[in-house]
PDB file of N, CA and C in Angstrom:
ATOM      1  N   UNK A   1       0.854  -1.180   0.000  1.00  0.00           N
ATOM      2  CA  UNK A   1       0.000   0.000   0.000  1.00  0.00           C
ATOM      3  C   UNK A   1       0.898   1.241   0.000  1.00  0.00           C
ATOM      4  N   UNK A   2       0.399   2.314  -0.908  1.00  0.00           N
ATOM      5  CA  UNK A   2       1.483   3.190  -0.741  1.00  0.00           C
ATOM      6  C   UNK A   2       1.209   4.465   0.250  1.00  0.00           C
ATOM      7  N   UNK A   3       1.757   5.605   0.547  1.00  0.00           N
ATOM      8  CA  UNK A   3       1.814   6.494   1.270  1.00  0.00           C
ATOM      9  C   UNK A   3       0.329   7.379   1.003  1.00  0.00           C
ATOM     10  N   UNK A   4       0.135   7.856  -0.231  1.00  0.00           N
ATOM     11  CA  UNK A   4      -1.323   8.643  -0.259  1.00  0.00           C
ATOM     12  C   UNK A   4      -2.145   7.846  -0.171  1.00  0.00           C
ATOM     13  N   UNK A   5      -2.276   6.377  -0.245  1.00  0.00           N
ATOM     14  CA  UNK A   5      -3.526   6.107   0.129  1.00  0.00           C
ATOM     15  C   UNK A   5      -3.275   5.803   1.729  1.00  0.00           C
ATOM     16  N   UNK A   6      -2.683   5.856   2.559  1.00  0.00           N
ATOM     17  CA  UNK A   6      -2.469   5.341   4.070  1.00  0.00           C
ATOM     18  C   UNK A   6      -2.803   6.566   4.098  1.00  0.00           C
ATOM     19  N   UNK A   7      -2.361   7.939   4.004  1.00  0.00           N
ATOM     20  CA  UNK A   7      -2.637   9.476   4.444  1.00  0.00           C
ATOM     21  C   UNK A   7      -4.272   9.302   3.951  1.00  0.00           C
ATOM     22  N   UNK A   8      -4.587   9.125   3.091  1.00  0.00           N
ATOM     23  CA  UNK A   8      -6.178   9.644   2.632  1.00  0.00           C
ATOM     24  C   UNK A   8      -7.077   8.359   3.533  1.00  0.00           C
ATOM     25  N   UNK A   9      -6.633   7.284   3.961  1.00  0.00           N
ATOM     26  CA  UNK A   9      -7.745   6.530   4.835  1.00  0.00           C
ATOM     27  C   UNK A   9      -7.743   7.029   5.812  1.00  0.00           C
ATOM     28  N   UNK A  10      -5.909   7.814   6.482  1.00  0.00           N
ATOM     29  CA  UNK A  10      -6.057   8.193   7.963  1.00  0.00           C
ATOM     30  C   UNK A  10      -7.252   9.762   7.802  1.00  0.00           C
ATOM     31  N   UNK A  11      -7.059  10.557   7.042  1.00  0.00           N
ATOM     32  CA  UNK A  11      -7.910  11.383   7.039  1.00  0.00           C
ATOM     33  C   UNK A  11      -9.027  11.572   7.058  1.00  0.00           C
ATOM     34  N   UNK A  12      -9.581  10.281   6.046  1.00  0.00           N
ATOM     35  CA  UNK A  12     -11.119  10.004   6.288  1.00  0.00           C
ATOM     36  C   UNK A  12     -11.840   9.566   7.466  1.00  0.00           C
ATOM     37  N   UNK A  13     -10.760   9.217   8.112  1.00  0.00           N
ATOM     38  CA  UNK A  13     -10.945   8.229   9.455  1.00  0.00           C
ATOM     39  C   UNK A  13     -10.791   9.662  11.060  1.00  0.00           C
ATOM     40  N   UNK A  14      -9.996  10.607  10.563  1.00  0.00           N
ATOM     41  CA  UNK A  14     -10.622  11.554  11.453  1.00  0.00           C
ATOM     42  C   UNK A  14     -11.401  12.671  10.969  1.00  0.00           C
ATOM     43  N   UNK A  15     -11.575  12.765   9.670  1.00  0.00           N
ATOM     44  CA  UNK A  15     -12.743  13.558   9.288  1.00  0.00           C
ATOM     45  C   UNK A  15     -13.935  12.883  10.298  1.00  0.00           C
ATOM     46  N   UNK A  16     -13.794  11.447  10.525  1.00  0.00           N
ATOM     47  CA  UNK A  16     -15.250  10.930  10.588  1.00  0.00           C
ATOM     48  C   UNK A  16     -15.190  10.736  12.009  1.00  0.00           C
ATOM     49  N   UNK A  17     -14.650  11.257  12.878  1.00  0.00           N
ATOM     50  CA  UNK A  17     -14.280  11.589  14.285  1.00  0.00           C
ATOM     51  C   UNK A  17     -14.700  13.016  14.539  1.00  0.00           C
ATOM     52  N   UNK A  18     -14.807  13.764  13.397  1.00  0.00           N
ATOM     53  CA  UNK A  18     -15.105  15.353  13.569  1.00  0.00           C
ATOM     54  C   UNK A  18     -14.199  16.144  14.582  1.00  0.00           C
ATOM     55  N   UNK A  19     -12.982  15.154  14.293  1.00  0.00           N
ATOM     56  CA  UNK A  19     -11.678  16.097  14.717  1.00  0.00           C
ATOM     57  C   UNK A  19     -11.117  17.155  13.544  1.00  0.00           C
ATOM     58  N   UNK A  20     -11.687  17.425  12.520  1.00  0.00           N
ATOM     59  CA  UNK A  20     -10.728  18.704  11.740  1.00  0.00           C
ATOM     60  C   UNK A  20     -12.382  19.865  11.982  1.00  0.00           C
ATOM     61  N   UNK A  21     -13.323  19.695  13.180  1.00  0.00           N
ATOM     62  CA  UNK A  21     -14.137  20.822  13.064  1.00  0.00           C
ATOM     63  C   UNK A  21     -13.534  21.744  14.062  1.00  0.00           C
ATOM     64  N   UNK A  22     -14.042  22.693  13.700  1.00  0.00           N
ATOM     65  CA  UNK A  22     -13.381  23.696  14.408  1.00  0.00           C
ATOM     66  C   UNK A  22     -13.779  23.585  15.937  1.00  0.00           C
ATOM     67  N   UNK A  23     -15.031  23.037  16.645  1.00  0.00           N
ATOM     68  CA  UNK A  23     -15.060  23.348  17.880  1.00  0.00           C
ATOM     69  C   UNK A  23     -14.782  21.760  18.260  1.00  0.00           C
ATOM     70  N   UNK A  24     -13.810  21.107  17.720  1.00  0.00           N
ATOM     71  CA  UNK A  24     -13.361  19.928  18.059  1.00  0.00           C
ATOM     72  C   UNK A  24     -12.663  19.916  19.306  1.00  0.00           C
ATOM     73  N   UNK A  25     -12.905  18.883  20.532  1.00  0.00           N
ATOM     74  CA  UNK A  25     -12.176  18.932  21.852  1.00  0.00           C
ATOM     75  C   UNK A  25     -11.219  18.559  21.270  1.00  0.00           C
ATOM     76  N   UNK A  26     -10.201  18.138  20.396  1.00  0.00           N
ATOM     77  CA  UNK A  26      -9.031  17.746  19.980  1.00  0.00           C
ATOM     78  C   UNK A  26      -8.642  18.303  18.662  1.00  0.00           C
ATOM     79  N   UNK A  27      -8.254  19.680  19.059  1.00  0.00           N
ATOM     80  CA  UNK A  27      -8.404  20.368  17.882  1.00  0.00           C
ATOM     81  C   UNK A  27      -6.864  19.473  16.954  1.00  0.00           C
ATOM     82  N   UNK A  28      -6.574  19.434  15.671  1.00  0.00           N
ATOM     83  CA  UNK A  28      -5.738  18.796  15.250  1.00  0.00           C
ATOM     84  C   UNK A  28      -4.687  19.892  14.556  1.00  0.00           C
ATOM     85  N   UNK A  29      -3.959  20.390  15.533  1.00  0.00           N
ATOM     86  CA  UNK A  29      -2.775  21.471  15.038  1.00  0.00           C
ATOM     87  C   UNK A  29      -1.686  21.145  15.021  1.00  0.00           C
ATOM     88  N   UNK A  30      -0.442  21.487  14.310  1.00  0.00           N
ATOM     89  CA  UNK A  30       0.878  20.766  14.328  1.00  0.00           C
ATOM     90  C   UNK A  30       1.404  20.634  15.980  1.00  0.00           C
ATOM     91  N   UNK A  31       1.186  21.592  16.592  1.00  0.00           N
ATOM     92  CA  UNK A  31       1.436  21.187  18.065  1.00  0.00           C
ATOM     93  C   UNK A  31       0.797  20.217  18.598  1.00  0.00           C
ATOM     94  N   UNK A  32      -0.352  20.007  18.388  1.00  0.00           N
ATOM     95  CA  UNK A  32      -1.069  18.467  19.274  1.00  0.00           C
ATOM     96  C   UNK A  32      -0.489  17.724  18.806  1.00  0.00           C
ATOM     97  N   UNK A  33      -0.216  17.536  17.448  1.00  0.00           N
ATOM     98  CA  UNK A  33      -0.083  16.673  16.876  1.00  0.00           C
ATOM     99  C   UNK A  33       1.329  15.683  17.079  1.00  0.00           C
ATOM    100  N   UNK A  34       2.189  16.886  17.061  1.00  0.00           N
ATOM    101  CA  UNK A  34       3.802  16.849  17.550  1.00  0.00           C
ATOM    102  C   UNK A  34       3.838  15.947  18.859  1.00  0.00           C
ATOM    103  N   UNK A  35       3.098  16.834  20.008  1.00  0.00           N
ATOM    104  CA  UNK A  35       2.952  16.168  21.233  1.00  0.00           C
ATOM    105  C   UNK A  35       2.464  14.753  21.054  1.00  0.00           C
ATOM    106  N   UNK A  36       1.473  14.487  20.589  1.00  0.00           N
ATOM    107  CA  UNK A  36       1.098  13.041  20.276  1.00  0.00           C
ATOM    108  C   UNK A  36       2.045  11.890  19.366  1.00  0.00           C
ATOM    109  N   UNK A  37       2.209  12.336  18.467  1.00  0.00           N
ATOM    110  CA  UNK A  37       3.228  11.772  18.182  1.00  0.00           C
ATOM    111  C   UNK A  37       4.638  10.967  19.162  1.00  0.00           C
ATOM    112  N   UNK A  38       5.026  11.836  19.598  1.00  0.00           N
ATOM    113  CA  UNK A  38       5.993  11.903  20.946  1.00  0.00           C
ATOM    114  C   UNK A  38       5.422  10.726  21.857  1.00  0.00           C
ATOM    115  N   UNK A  39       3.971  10.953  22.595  1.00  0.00           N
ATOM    116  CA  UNK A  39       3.412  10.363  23.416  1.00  0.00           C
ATOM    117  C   UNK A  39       3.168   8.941  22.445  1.00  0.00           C
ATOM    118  N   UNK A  40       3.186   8.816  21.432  1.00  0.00           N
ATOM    119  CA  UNK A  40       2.790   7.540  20.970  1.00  0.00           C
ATOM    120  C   UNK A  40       4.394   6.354  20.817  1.00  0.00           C
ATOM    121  N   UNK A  41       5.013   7.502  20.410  1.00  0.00           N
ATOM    122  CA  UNK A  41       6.537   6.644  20.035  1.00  0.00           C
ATOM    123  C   UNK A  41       6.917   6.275  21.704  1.00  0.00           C
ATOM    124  N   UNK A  42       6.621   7.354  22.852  1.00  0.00           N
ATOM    125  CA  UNK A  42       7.255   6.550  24.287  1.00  0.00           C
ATOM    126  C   UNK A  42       6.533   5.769  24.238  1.00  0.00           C
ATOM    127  N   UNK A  43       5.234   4.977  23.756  1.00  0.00           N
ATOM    128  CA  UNK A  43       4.115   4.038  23.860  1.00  0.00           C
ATOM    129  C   UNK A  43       4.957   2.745  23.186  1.00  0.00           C
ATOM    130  N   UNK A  44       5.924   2.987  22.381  1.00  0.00           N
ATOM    131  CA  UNK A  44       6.742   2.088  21.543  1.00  0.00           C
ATOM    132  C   UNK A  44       8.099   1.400  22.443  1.00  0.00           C
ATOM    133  N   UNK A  45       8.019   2.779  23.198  1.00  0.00           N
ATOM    134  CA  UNK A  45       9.565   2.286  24.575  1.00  0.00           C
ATOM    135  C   UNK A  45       9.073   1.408  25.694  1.00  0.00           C
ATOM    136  N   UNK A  46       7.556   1.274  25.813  1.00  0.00           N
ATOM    137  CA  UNK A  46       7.288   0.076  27.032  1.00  0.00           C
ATOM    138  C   UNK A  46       7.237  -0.637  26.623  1.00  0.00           C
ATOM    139  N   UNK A  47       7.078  -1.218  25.101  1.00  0.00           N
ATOM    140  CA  UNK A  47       7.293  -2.850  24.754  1.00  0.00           C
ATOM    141  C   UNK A  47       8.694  -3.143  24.998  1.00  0.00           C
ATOM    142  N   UNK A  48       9.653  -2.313  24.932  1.00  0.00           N
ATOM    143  CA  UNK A  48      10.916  -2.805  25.570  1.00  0.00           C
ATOM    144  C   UNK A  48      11.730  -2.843  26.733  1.00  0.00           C
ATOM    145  N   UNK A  49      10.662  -2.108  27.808  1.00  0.00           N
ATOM    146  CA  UNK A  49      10.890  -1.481  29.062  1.00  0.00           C
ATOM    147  C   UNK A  49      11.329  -3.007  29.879  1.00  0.00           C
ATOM    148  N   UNK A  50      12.462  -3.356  30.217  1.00  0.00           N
ATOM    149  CA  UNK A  50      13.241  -4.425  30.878  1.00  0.00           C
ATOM    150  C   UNK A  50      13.423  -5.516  30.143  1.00  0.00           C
ATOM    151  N   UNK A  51      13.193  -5.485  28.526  1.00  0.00           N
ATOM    152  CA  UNK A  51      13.265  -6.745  27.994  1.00  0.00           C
ATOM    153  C   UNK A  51      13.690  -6.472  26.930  1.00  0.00           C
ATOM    154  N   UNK A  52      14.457  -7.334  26.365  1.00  0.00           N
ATOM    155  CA  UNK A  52      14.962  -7.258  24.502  1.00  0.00           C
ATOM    156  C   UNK A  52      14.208  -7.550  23.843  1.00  0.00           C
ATOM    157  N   UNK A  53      12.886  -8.092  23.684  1.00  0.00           N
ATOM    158  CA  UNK A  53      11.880  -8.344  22.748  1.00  0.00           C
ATOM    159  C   UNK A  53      10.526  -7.874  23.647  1.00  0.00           C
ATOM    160  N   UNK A  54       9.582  -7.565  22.194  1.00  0.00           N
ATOM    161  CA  UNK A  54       8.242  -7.443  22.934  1.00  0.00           C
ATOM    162  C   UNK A  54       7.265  -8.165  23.381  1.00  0.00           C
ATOM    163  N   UNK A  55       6.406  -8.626  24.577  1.00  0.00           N
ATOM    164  CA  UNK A  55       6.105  -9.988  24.980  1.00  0.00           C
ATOM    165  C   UNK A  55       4.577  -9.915  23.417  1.00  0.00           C
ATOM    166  N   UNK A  56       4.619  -8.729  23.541  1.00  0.00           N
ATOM    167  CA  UNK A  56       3.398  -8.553  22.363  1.00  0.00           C
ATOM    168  C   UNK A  56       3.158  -8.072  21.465  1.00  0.00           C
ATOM    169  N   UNK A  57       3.784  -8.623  20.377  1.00  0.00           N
ATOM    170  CA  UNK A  57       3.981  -8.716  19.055  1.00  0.00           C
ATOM    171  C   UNK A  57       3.065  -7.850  18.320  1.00  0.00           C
ATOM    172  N   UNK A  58       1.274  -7.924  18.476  1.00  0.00           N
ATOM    173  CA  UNK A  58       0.271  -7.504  17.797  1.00  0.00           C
ATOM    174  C   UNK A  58       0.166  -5.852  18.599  1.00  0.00           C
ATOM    175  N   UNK A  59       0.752  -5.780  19.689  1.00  0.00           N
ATOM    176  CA  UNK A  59       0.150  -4.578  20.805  1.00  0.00           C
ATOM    177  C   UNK A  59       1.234  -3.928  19.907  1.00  0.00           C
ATOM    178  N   UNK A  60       2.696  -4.019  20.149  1.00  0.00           N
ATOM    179  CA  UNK A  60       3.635  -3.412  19.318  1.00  0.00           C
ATOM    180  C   UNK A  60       3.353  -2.673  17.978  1.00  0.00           C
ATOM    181  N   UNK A  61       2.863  -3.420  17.299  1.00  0.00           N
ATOM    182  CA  UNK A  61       2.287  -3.045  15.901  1.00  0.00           C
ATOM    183  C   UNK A  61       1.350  -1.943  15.779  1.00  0.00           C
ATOM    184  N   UNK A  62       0.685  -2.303  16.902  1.00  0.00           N
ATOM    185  CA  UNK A  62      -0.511  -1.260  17.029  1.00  0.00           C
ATOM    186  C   UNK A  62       0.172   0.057  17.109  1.00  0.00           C
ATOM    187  N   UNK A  63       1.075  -0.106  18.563  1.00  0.00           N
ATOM    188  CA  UNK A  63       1.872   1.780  18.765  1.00  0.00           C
ATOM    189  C   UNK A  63       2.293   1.898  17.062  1.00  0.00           C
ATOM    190  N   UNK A  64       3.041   1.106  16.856  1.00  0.00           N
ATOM    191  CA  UNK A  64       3.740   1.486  15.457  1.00  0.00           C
ATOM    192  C   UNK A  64       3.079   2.072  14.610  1.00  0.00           C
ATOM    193  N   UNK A  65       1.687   1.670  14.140  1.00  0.00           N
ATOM    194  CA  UNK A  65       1.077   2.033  13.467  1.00  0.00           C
ATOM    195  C   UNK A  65       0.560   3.440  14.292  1.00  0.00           C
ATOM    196  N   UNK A  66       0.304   3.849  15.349  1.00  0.00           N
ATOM    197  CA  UNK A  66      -0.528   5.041  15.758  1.00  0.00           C
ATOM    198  C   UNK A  66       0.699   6.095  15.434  1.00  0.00           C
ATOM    199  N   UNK A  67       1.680   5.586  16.075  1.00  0.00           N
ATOM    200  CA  UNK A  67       3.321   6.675  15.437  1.00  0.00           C
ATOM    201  C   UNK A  67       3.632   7.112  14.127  1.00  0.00           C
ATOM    202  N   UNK A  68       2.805   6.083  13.412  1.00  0.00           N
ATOM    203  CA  UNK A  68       2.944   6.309  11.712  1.00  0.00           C
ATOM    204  C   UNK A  68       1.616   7.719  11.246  1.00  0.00           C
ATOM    205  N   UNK A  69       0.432   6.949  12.416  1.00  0.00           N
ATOM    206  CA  UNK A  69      -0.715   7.600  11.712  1.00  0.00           C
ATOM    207  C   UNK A  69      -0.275   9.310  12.248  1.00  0.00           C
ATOM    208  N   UNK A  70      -0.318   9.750  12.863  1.00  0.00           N
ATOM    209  CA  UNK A  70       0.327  10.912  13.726  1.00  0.00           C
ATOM    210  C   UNK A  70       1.256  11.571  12.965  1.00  0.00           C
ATOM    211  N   UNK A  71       2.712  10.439  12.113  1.00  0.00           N
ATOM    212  CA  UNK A  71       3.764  11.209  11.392  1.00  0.00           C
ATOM    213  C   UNK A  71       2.945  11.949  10.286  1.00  0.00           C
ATOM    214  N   UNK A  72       1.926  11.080   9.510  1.00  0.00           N
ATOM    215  CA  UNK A  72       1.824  10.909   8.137  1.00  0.00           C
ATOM    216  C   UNK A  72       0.513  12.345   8.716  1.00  0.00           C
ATOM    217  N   UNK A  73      -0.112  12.600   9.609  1.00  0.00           N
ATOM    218  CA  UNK A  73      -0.793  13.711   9.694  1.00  0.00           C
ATOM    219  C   UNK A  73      -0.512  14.837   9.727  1.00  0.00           C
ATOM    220  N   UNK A  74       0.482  15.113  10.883  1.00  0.00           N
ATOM    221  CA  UNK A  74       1.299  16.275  10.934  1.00  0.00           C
ATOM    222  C   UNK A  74       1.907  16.255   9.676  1.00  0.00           C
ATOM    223  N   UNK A  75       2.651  15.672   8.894  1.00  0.00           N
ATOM    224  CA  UNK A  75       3.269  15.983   7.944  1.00  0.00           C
ATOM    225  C   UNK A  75       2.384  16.825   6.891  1.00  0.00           C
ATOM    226  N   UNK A  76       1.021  16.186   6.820  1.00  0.00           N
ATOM    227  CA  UNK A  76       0.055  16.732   5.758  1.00  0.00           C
ATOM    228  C   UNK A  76      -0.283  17.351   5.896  1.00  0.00           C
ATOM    229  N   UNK A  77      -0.775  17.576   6.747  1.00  0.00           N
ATOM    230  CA  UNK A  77      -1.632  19.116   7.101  1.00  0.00           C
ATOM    231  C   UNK A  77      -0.274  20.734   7.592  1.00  0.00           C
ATOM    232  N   UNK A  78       0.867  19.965   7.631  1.00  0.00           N
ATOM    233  CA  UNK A  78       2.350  20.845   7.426  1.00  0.00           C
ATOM    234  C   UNK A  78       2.543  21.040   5.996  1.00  0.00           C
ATOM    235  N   UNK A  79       1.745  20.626   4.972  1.00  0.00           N
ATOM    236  CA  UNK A  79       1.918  20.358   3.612  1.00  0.00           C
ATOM    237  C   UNK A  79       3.517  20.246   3.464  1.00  0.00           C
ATOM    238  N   UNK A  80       3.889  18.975   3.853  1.00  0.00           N
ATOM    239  CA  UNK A  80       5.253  18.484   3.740  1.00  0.00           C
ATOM    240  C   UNK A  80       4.967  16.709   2.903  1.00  0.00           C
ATOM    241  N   UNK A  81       5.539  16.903   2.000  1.00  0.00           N
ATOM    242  CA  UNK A  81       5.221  15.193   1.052  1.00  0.00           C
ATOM    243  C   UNK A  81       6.277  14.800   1.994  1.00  0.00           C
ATOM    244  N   UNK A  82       5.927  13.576   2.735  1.00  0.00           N
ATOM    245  CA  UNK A  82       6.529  12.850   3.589  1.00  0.00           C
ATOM    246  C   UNK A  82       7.751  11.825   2.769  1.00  0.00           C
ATOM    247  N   UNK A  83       7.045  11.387   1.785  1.00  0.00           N
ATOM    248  CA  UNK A  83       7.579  10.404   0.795  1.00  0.00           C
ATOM    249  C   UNK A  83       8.951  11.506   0.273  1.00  0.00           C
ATOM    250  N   UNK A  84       9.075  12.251   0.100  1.00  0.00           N
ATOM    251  CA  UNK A  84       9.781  13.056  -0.973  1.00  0.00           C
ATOM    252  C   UNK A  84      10.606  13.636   0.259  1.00  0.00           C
ATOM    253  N   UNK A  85      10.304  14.055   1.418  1.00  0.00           N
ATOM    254  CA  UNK A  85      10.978  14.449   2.906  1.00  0.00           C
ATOM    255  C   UNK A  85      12.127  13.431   3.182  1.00  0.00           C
ATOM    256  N   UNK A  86      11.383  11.878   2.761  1.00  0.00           N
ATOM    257  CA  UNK A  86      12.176  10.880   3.123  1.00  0.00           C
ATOM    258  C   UNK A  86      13.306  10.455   1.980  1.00  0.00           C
ATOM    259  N   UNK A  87      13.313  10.536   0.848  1.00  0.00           N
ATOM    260  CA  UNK A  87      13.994  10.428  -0.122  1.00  0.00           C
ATOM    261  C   UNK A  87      15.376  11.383  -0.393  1.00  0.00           C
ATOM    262  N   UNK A  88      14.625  12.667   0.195  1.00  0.00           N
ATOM    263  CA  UNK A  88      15.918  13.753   0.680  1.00  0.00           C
ATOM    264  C   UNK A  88      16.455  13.787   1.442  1.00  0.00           C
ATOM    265  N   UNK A  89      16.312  12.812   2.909  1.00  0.00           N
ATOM    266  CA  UNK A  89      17.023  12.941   3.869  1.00  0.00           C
ATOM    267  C   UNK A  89      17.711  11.757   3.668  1.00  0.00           C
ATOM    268  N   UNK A  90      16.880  10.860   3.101  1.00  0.00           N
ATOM    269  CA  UNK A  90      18.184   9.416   2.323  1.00  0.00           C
ATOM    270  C   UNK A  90      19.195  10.216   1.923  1.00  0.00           C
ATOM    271  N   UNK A  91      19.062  10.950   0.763  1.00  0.00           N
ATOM    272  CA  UNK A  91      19.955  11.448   0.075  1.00  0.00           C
ATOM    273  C   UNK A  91      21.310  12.002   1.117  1.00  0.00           C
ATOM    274  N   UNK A  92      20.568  13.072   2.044  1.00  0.00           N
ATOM    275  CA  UNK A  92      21.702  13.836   2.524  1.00  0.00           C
ATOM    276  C   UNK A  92      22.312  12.688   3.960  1.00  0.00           C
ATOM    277  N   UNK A  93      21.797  11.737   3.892  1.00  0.00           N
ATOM    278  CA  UNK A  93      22.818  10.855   4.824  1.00  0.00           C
ATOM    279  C   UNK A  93      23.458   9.957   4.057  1.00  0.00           C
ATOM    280  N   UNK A  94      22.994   9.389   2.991  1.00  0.00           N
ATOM    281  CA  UNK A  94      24.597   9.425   1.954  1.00  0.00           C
ATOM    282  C   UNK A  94      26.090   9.575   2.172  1.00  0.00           C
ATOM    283  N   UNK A  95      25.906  10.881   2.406  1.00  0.00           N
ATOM    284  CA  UNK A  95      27.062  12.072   2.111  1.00  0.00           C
ATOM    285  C   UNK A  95      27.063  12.310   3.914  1.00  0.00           C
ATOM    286  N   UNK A  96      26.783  11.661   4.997  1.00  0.00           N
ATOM    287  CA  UNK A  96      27.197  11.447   6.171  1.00  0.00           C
ATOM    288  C   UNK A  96      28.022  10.493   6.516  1.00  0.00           C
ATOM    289  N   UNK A  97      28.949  10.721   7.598  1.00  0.00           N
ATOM    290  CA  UNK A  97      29.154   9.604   8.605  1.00  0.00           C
ATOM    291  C   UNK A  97      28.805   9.125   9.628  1.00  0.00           C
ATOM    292  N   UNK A  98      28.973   8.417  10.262  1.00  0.00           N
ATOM    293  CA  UNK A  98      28.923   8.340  11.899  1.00  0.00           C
ATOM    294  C   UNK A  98      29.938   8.118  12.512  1.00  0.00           C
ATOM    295  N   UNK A  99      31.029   8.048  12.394  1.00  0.00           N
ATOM    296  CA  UNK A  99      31.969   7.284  13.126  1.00  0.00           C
ATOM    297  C   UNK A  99      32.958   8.072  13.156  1.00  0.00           C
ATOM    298  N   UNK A 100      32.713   9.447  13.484  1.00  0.00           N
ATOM    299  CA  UNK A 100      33.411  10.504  13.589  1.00  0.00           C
ATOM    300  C   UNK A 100      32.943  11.627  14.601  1.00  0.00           C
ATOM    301  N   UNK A 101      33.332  12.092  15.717  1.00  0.00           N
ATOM    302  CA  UNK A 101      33.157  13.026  16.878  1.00  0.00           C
ATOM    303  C   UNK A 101      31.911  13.751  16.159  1.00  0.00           C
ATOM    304  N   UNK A 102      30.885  14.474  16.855  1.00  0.00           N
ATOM    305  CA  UNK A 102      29.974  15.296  16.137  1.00  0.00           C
ATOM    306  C   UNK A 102      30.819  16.705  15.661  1.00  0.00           C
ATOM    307  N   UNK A 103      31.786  17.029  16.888  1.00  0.00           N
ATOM    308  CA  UNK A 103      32.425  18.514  16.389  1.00  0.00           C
ATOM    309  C   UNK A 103      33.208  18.394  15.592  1.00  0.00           C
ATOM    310  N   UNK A 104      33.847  17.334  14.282  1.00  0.00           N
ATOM    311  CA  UNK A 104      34.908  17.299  13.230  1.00  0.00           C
ATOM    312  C   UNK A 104      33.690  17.644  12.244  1.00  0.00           C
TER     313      UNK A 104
END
């Protein structure tokens, strides 16, 4: 499945929440959104909280996917093509290292 159709189901899916109305208790602005995001990826750090694997495979998936739905929102409504964001930052780590002090 590719990227605009995952963005256009997540959208339809909070259009139909009547989170993009304006007197929405969850209004959907790059700041909530940011914050949530955040709050969803630490949701990704308790499947590993004292253990090297996750005891729950399907629960895991789930954060993953809410971290995705969150990126792929903020990004859109930032009118930022996520796909094309990601292809350029491939690019410019290319032409990175890691294995060199940050201050050289």
């Amino acid at each position: 499945m590719d990227l605009d159709t995952l963005t256009a189901a997540m959208h339809a899916f909070v259009e139909s929440k009547g989170w993009y109305r304006p007197d929405s208790p969850r209004p959907q602005t790059p700041r909530n959104l940011a914050i949530s995001l955040v709050l969803e990826a630490s949701e990704v750090l308790e499947h590993y909280q004292w253990r090297d694997e996750p005891v729950d495979k399907a629960s895991l998936a789930g954060e993953l996917a809410d971290v995705m739905l969150y990126l792929m929102q903020l990004a859109s409504i930032s009118d930022i093509d996520l796909g094309q964001a990601v292809m350029d930052k491939l690019n410019v780590n290319y032409g990175r290292t890691w294995d060199q002090p940050a201050d050289e």
